[in-house]
Structures are given as C-alpha cells and as structure tokens.
N, C-alpha and C. Protein backbone atom coordinates (compact mmCIF):
# COMPACT_ATOMS: atom_id res chain seq x y z
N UNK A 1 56.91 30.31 38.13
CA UNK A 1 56.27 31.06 39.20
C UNK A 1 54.92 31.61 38.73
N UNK A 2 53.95 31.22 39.39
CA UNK A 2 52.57 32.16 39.25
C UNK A 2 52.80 33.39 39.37
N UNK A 3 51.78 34.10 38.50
CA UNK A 3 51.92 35.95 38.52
C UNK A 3 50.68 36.48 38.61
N UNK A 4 49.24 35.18 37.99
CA UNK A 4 48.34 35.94 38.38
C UNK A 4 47.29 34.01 38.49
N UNK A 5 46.06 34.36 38.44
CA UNK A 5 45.01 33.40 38.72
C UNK A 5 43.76 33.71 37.77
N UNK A 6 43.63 32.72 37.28
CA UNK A 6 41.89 32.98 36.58
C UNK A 6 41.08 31.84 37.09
N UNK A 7 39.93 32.43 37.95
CA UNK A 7 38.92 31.73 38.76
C UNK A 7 37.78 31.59 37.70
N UNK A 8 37.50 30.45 37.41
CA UNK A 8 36.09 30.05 36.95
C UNK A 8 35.06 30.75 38.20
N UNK A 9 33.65 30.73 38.04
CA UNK A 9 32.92 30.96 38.65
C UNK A 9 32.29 29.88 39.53
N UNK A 10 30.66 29.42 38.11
CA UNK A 10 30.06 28.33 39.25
C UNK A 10 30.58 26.80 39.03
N UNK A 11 30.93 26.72 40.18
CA UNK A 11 31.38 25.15 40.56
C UNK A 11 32.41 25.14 41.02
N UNK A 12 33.43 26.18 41.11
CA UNK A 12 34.41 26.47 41.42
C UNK A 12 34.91 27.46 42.66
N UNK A 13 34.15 28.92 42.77
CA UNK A 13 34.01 29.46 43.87
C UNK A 13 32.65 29.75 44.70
N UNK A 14 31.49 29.34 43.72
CA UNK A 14 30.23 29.54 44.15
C UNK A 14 29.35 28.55 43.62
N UNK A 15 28.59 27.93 44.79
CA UNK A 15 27.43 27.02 44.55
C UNK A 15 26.52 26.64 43.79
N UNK A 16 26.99 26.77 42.75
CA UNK A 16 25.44 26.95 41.80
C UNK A 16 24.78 26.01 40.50
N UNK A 17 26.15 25.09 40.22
CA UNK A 17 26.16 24.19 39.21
C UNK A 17 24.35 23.14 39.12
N UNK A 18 23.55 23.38 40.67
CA UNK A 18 22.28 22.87 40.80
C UNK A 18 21.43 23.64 40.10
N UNK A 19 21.58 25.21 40.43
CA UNK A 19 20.77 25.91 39.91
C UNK A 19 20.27 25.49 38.11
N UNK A 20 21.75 25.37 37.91
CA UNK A 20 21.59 25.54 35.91
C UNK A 20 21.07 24.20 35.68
N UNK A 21 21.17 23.21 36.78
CA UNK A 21 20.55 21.89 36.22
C UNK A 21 19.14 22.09 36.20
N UNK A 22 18.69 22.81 37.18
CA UNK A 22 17.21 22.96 37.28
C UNK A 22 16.80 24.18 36.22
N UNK A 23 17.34 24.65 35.82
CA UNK A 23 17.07 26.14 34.39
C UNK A 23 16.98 25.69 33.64
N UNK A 24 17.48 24.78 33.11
CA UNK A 24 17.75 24.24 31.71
C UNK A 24 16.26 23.19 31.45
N UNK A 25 15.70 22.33 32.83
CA UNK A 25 14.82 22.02 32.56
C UNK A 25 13.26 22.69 32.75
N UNK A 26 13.43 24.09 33.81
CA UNK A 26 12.29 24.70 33.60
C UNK A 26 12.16 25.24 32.79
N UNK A 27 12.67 25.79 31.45
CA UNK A 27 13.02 26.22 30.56
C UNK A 27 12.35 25.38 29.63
N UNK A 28 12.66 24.61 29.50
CA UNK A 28 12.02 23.57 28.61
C UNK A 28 10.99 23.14 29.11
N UNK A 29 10.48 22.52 30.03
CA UNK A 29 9.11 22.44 30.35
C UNK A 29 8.23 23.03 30.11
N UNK A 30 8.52 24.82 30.12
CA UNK A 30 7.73 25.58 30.37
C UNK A 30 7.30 25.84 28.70
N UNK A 31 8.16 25.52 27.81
CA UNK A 31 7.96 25.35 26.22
C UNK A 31 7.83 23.48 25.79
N UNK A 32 6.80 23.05 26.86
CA UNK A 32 6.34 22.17 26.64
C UNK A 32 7.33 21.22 25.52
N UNK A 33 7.89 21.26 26.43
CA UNK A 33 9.24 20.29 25.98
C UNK A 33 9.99 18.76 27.34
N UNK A 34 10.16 17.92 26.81
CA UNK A 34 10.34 16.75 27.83
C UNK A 34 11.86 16.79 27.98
N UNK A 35 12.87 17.69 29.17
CA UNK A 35 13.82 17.58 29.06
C UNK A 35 14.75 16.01 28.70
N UNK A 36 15.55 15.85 27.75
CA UNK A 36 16.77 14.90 27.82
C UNK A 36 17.12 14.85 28.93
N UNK A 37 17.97 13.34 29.50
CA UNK A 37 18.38 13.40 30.51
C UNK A 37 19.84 14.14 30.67
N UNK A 38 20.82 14.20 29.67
CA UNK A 38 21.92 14.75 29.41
C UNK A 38 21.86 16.35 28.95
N UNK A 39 20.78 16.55 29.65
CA UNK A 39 20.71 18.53 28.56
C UNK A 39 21.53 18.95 29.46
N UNK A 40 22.26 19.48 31.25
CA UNK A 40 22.96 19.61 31.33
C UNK A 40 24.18 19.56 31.19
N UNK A 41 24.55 18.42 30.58
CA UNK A 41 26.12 18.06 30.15
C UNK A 41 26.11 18.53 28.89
N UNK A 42 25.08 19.12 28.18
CA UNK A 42 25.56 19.79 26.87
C UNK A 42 25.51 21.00 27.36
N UNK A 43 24.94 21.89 28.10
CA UNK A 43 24.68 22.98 28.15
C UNK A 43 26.20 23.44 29.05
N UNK A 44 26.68 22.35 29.49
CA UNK A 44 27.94 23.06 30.34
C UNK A 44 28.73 23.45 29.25
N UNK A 45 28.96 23.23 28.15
CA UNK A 45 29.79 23.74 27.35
C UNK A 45 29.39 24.86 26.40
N UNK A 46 28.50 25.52 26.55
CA UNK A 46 27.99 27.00 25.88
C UNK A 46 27.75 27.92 26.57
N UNK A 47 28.36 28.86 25.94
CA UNK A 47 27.40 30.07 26.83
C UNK A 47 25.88 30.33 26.68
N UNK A 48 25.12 30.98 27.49
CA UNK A 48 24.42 31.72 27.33
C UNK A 48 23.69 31.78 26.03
N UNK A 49 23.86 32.60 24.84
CA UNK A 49 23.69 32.72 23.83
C UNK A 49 23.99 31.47 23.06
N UNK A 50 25.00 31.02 23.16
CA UNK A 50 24.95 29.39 22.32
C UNK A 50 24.13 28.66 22.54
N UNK A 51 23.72 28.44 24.25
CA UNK A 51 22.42 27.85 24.36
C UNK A 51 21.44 28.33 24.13
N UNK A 52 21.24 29.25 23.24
CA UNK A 52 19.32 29.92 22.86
C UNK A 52 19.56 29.51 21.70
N UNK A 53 20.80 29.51 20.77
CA UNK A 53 20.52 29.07 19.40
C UNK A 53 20.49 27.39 19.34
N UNK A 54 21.30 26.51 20.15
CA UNK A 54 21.09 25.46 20.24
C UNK A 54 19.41 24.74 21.12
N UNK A 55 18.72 25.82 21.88
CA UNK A 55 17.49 25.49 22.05
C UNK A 55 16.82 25.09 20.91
N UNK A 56 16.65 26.66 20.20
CA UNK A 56 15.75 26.09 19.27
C UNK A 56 16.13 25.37 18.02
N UNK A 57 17.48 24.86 17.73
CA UNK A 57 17.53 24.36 16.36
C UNK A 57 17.33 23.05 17.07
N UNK A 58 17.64 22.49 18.39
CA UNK A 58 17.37 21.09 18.71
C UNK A 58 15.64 21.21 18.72
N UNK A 59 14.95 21.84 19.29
CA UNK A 59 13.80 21.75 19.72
C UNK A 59 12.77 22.33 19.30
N UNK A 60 13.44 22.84 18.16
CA UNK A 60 12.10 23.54 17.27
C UNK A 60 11.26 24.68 17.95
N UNK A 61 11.80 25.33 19.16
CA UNK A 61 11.33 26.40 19.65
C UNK A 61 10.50 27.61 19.17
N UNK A 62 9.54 27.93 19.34
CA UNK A 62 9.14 29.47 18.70
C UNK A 62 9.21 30.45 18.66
N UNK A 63 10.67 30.87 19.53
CA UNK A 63 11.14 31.78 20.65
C UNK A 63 12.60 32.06 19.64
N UNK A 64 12.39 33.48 19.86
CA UNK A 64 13.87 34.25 19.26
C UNK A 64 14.89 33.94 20.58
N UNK A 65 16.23 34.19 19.79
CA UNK A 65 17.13 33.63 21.24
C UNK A 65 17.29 34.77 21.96
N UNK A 66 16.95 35.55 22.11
CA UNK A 66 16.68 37.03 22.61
C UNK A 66 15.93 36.59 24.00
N UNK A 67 14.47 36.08 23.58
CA UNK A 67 14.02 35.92 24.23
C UNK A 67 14.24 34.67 25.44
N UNK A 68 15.08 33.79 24.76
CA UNK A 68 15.16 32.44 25.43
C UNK A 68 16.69 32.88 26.66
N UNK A 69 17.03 33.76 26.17
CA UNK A 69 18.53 34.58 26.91
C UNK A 69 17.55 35.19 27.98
N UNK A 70 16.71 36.38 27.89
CA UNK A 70 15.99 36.70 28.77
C UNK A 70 15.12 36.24 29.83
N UNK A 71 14.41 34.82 29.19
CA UNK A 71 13.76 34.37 30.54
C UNK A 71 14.69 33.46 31.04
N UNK A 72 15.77 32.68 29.96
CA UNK A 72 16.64 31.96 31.59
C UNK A 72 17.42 32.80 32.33
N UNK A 73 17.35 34.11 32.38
CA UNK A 73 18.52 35.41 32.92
C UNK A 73 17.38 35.32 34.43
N UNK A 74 15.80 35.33 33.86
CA UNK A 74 14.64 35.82 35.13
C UNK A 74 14.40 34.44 35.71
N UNK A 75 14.94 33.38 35.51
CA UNK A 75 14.67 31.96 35.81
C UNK A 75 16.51 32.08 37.25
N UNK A 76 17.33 32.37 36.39
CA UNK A 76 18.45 32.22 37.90
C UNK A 76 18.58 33.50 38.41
N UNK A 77 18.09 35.17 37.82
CA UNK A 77 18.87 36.04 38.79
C UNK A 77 18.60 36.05 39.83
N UNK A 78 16.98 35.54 40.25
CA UNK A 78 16.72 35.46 41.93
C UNK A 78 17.28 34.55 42.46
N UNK A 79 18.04 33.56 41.79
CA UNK A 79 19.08 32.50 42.55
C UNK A 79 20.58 33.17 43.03
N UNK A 80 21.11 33.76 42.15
CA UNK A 80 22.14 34.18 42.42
C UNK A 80 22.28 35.47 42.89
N UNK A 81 21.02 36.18 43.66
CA UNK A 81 21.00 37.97 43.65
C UNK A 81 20.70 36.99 45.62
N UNK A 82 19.97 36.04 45.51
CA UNK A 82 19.53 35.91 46.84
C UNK A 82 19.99 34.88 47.59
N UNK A 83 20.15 33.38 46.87
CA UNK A 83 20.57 32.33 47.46
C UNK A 83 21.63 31.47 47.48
N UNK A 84 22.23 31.66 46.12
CA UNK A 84 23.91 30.83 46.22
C UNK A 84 24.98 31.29 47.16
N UNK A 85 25.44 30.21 47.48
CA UNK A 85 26.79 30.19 48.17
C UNK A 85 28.23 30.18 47.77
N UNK A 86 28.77 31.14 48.72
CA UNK A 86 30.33 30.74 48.06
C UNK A 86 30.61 29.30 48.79
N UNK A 87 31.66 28.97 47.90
CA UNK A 87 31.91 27.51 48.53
C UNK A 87 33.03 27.99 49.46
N UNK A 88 33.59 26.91 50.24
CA UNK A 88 34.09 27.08 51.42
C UNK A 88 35.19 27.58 51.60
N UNK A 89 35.59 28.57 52.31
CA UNK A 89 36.82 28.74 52.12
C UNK A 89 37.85 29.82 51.27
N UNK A 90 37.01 30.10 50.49
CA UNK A 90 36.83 31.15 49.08
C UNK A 90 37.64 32.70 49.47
N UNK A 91 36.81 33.08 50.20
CA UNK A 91 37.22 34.35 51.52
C UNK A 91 38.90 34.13 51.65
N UNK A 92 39.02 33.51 52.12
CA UNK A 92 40.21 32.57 52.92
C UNK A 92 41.74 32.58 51.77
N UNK A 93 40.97 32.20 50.88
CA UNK A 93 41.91 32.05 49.73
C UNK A 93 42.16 33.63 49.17
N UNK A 94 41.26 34.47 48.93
CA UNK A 94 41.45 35.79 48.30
C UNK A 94 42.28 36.41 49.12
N UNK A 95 42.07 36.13 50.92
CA UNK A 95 42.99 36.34 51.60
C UNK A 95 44.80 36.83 51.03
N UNK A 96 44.58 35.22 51.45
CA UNK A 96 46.09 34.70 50.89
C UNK A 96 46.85 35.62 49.97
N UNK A 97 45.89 35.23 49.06
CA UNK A 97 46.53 35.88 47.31
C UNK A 97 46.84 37.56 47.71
N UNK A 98 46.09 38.15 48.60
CA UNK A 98 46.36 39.80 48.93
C UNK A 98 47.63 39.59 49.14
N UNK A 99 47.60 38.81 50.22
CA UNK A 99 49.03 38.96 51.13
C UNK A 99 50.16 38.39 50.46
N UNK A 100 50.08 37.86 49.73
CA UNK A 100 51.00 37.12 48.59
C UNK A 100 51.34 38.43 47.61
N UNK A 101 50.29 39.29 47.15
CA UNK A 101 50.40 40.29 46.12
C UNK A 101 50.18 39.60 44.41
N UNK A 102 49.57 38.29 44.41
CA UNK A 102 48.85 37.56 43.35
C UNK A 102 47.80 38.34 43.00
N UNK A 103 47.57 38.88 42.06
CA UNK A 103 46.24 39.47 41.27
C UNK A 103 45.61 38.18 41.11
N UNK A 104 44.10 38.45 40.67
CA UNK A 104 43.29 37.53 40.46
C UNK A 104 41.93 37.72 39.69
N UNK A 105 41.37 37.31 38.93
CA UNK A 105 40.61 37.42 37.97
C UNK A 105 39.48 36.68 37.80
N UNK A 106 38.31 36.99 37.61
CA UNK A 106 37.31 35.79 36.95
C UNK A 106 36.62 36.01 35.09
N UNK A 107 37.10 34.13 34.90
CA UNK A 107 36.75 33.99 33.63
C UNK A 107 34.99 33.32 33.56
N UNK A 108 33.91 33.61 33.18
CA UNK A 108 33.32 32.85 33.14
C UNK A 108 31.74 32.92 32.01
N UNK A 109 31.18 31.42 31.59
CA UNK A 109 30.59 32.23 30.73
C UNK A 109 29.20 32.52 31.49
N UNK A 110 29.04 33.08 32.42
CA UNK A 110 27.95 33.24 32.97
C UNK A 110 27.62 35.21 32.57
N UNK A 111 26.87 35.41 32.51
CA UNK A 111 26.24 37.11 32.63
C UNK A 111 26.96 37.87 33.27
N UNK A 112 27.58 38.70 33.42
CA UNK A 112 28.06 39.75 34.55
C UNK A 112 27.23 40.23 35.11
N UNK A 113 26.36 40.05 34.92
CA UNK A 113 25.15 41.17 36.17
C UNK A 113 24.92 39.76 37.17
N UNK A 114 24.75 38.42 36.86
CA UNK A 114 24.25 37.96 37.82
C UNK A 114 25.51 37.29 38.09
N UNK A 115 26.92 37.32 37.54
CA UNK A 115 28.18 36.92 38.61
C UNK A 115 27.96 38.11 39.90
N UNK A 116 27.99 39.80 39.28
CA UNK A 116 28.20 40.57 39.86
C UNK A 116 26.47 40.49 41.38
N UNK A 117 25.91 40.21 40.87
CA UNK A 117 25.11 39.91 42.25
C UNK A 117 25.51 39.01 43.71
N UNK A 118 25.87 38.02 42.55
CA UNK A 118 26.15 37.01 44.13
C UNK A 118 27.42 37.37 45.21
N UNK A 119 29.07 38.53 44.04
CA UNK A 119 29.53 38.35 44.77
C UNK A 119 29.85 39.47 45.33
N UNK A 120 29.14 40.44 44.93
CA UNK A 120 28.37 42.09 45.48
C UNK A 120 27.82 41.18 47.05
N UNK A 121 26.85 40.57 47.06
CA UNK A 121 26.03 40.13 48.36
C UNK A 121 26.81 39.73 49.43
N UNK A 122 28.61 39.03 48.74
CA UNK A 122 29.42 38.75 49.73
C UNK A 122 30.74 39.90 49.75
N UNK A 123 30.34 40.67 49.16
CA UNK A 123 31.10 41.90 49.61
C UNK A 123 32.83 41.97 48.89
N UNK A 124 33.22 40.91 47.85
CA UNK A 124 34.27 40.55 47.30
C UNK A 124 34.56 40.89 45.60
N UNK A 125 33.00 41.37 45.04
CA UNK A 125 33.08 41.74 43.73
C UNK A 125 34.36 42.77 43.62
N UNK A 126 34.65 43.70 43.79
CA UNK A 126 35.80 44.46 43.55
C UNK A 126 36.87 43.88 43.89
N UNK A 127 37.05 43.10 44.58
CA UNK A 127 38.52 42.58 44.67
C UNK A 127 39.65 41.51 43.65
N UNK A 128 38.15 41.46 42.80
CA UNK A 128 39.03 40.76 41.52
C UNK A 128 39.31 41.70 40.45
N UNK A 129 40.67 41.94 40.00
CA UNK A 129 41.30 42.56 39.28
C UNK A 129 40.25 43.01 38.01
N UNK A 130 39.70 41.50 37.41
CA UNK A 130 38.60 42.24 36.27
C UNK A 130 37.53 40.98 36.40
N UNK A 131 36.60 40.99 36.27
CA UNK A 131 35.90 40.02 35.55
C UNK A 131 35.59 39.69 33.80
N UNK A 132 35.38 38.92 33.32
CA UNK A 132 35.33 38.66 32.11
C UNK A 132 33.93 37.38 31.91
N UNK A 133 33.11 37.95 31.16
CA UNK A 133 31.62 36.91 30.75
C UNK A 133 31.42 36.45 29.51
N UNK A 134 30.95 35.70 29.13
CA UNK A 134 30.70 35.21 28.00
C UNK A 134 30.35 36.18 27.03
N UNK A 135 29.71 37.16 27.71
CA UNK A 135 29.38 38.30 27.26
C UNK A 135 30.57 39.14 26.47
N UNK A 136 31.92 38.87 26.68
CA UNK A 136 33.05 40.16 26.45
C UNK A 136 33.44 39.25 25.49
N UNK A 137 33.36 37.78 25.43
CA UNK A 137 33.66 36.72 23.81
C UNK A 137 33.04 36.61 22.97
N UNK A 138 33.54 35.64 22.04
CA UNK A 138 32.43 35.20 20.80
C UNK A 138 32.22 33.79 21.11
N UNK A 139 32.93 33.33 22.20
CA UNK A 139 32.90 32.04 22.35
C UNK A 139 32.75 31.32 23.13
N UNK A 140 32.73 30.00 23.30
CA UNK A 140 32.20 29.37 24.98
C UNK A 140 33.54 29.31 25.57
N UNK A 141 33.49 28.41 26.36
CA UNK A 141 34.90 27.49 27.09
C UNK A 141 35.89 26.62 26.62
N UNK A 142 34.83 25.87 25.19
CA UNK A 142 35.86 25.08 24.31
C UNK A 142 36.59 26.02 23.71
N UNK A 143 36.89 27.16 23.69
CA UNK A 143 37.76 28.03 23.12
C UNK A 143 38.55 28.43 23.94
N UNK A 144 39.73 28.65 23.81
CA UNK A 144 40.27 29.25 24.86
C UNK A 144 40.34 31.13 24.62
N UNK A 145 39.59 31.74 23.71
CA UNK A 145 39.74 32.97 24.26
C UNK A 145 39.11 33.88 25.25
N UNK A 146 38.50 33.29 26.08
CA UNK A 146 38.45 33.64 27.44
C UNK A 146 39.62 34.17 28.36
N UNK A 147 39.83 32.67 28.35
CA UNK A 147 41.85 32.52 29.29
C UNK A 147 42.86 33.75 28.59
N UNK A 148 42.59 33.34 27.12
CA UNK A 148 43.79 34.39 26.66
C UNK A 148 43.41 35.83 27.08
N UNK A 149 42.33 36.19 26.68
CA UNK A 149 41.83 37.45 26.99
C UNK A 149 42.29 37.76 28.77
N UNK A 150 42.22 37.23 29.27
CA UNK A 150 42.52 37.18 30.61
C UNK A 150 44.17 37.13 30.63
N UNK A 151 44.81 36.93 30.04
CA UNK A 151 46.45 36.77 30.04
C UNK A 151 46.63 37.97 29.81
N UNK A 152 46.21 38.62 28.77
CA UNK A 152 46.64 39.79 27.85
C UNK A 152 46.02 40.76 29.07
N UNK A 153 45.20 40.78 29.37
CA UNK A 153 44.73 41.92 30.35
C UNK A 153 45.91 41.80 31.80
N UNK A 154 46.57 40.44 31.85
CA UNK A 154 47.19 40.70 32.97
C UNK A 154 48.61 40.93 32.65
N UNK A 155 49.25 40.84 31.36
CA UNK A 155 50.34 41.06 30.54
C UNK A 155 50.97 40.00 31.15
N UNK A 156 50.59 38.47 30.99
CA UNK A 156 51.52 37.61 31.33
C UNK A 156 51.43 36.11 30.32
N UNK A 157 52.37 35.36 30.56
CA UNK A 157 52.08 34.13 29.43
C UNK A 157 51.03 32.92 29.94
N UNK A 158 50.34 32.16 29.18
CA UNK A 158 49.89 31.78 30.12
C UNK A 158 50.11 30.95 30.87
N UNK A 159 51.45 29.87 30.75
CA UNK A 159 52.50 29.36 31.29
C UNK A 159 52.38 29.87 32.89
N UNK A 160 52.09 31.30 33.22
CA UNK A 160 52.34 32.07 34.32
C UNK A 160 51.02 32.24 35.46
N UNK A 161 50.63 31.68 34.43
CA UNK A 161 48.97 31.87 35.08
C UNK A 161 48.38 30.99 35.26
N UNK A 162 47.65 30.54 36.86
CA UNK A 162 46.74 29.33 37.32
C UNK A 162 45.47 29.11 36.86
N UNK A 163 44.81 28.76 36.30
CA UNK A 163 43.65 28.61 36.11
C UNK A 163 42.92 27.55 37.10
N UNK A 164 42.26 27.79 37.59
CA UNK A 164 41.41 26.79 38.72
C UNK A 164 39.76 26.44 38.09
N UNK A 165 39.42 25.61 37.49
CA UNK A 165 38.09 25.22 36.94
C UNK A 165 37.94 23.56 37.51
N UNK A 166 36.52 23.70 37.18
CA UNK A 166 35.71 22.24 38.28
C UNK A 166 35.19 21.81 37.01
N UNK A 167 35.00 22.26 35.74
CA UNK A 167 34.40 21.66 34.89
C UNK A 167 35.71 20.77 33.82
N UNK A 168 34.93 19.45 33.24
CA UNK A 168 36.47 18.50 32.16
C UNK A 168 36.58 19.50 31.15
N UNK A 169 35.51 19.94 30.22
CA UNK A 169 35.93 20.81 28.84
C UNK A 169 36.39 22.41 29.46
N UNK A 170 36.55 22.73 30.51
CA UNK A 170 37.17 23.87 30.37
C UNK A 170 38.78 23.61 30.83
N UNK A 171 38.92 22.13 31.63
CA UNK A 171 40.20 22.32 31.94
C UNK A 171 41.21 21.71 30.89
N UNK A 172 40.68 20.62 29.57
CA UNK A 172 40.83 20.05 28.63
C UNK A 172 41.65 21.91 28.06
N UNK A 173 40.48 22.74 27.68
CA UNK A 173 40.59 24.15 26.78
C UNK A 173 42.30 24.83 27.54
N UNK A 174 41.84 24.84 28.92
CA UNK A 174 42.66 25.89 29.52
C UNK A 174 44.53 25.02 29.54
N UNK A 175 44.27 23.77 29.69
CA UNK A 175 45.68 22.88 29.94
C UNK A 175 46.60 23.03 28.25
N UNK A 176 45.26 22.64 27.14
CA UNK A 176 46.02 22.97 25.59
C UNK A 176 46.17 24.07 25.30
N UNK A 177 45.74 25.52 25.91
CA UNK A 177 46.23 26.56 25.62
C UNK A 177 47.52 26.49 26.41
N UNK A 178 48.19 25.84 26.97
CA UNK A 178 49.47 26.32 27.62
C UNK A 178 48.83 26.82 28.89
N UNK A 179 47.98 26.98 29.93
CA UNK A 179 47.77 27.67 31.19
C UNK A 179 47.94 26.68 32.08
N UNK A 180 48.66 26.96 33.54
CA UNK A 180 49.06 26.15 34.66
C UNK A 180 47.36 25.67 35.07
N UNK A 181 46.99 24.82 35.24
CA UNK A 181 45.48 24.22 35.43
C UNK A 181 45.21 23.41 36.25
N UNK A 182 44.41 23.97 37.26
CA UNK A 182 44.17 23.26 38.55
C UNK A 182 42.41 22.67 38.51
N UNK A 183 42.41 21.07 39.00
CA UNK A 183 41.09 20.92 38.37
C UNK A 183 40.47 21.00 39.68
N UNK A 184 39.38 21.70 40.39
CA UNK A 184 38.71 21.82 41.70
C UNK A 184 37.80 20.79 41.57
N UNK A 185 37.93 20.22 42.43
CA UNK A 185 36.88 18.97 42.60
C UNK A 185 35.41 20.15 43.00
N UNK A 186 34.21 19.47 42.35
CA UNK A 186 32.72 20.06 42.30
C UNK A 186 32.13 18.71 42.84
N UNK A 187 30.93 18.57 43.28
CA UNK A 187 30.33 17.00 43.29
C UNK A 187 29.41 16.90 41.92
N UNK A 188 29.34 18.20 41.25
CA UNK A 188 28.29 17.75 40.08
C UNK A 188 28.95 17.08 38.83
N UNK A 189 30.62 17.46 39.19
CA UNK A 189 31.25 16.72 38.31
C UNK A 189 31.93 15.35 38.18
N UNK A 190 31.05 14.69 39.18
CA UNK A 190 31.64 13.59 40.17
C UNK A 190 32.22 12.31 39.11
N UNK A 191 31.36 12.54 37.92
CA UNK A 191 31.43 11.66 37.31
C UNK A 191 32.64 11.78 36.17
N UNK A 192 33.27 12.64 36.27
CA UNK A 192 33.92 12.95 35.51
C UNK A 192 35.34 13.55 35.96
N UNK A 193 35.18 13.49 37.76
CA UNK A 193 36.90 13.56 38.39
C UNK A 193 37.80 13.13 37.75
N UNK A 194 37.80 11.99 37.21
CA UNK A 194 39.14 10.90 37.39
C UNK A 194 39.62 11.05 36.06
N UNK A 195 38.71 11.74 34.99
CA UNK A 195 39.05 12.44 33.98
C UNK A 195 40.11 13.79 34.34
N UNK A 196 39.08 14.55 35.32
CA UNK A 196 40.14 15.79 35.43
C UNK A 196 41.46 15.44 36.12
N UNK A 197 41.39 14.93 37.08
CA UNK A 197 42.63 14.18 37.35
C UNK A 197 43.72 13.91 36.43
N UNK A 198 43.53 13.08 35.68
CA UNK A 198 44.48 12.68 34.80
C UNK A 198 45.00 14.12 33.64
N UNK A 199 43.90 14.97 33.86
CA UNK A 199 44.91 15.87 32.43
C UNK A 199 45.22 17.06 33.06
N UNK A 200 44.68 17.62 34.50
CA UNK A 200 45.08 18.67 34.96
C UNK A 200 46.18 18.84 35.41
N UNK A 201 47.37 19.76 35.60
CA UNK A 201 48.67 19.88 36.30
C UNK A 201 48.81 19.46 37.56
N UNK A 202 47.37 19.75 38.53
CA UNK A 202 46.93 19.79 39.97
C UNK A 202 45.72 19.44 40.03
N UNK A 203 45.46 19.11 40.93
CA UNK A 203 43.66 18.79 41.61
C UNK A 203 43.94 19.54 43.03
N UNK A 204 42.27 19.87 42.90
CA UNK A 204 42.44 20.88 44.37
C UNK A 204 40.75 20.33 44.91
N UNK A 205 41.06 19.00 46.00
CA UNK A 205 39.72 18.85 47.01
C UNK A 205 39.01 19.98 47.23
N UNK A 206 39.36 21.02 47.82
CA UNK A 206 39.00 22.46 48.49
C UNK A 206 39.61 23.60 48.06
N UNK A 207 38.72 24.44 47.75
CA UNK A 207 39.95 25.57 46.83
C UNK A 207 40.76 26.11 47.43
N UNK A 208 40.92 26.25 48.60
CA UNK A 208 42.15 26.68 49.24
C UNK A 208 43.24 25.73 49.59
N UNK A 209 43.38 24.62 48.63
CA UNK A 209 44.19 23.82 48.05
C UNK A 209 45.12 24.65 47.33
N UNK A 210 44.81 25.56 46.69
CA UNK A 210 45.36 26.18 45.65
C UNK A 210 46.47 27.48 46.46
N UNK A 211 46.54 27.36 48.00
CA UNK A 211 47.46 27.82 48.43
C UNK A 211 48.74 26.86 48.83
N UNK A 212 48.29 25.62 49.00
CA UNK A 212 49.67 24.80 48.90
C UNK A 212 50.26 23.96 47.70
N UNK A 213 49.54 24.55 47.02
CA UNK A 213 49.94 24.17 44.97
C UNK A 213 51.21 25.44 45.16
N UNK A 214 50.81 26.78 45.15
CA UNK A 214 51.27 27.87 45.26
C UNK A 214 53.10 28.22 45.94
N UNK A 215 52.60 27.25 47.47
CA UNK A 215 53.89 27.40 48.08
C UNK A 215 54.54 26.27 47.64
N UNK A 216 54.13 25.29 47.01
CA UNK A 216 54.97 24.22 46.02
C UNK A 216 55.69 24.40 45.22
N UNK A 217 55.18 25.54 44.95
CA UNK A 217 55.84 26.13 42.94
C UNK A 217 56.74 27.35 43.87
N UNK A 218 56.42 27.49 44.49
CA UNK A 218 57.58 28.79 44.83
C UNK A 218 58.67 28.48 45.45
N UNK A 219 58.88 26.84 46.11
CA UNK A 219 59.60 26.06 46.65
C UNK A 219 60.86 25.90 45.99
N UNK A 220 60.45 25.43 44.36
CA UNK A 220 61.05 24.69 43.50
C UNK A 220 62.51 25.12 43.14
C-alpha cells in the first residue's frame, strides 16, 4: 500500500525541461563557448552546483562556480517566477491525494526559490508536505539520497512510497533504492521512453495516471 508520494518537479508536474535546454546553451554562448549537441543530456543528471564545477573543468571557464550558479539562477528565474506551466491535470491529482489522505512531497534538484515561484503563482506551494532541492543534498539524482531523505522525513520504507519521475537516471536511482517508481512520460524524454518503460514498476501517459496505479494497489 502507498503511504506517501515523491513528485519530481520539471518534466514531471511542470513544463520546463525546454527552459534548461535553452540555459545551458545561453550560458555557454554567452562565455563564448559553441554548445555540444548533448550538453543537455549531461546536465540532466547534476545539480545545479555540479553543473558549475563541471562547466568549467570541461570548458576551461574563467568563472568561479559561484558565479556560474548565479547567472544560470538570473537566466531561468524569470522563466519560472512568470511563464512555466503546470502540466495537465496536476491540480486534479493533488486533489485526489487530499481526499485519499496521501501526503505528498517534492524531490528535486532544482533551487527552492525558483521551484517555490512557479508553484506559489499556482497557488499549490504549501500543499506539499515538504519540498526538498538539491540544495538540502550533497548530491544529484544518481544518488538516491534525495528519495531517502524524503522517506525518513515521511517515516516510511521506501517500498511504501511512489515516486513519479519523467527523467531514465532518476528512475534507474529511485527503482534500485527499493522505491515504488512510476515513469511519467515527458516529450523531452521521448527518446528514451522505452527505456523507462522497461525498468519502471508503472508508466504514467498523464500524471493523473497515477490515480489509477493507486486504486490498483489498493485493489490487490
């Protein structure tokens, strides 16, 4: 039986997986640099801070990672303070989980000030039990102490707990820690579905998929 939920962020409940494709290369442009065509598919697997130290040891940067943290923070917060979307349905699902009495959580390695913008703007930031950022780890997504950290705060195993992510290396992390793992179809991950498919517990087209995963397991 589920007892609680850990929601990834972008790609999963909110629109934004475009944004970081386009950061990663104004970022580099702007340090006269010729983005790789694959710099997003590396950058999905670091946080924040991993990507300022991996800027400059790939790229010979002249920039402390201080600084390279700070201007990609001023490169998306006007994306996510003004223009991302929740994806569909999202509302709908938090619903549910009230009325169910499911707590619910977000893991993600994005900033807390600019998770907390987008979902302040839709009026739902308080309704998740806690949030958790890359910021509160030492580590990215290939780790799983995110998830755990998120277990322990909800005092449950993680056997007990759904995890819903759109990205392959976080659902790879979250399925070998032992967490119930639902892979949300994203289109940026298009290329890499049939991967999540095969190792996730569940796939969820639409995240409010993840209410008839729910009445499945409570069936049993």
């Amino acid at each position: 039986m589920i007892k609680a939920i850990i929601f990834d962020l972008d790609g999963t409940l909110i629109d934004s997986m475009g944004v970081w494709y386009r950061t990663d290369r104004i970022f580099l442009r702007e340090n006269n640099v010729v983005p790789p065509e694959d710099i997003s598919e590396r950058m999905k697997k670091m946080s924040i801070e991993e990507a300022a130290v991996y800027f400059n040891n790939e790229f010979g940067l002249d920039c402390t990672p201080e600084y390279i943290i700070k201007r990609i923070e001023e490169i998306v917060a006007d994306e996510y303070k003004n223009n991302i979307s929740l994806k569909d349905n999202v509302i709908r699902l938090l619903d549910y989980l009230d009325e169910k009495g499911i707590p619910y959580c977000i893991a993600t390695a994005t900033y807390k000030k600019l998770a907390k913008s987008v979902l302040e703007r839709y009026g739902i930031y308080n309704r998740f039990k806690f949030v958790i950022t890359g910021e509160d780890v030492k580590t990215g997504k290939t780790s799983p102490e995110i998830y755990l950290k998120c277990a322990e705060n909800f005092n449950c195993r993680p056997d007990e707990i759904l995890v819903a992510e759109d990205s392959l290396h976080c659902v790879e992390t979250a399925v070998s820690a032992g967490f119930f793992t639902v892979g949300v179809y994203d289109p940026d991950a298009e290329n890499v579905w049939e991967k999540i498919c095969s190792l996730a517990h569940k796939t969820a087209q639409n995240i409010y998929e993840i209410t008839d995963i729910i009445s499945e397991m409570e069936n049993k």
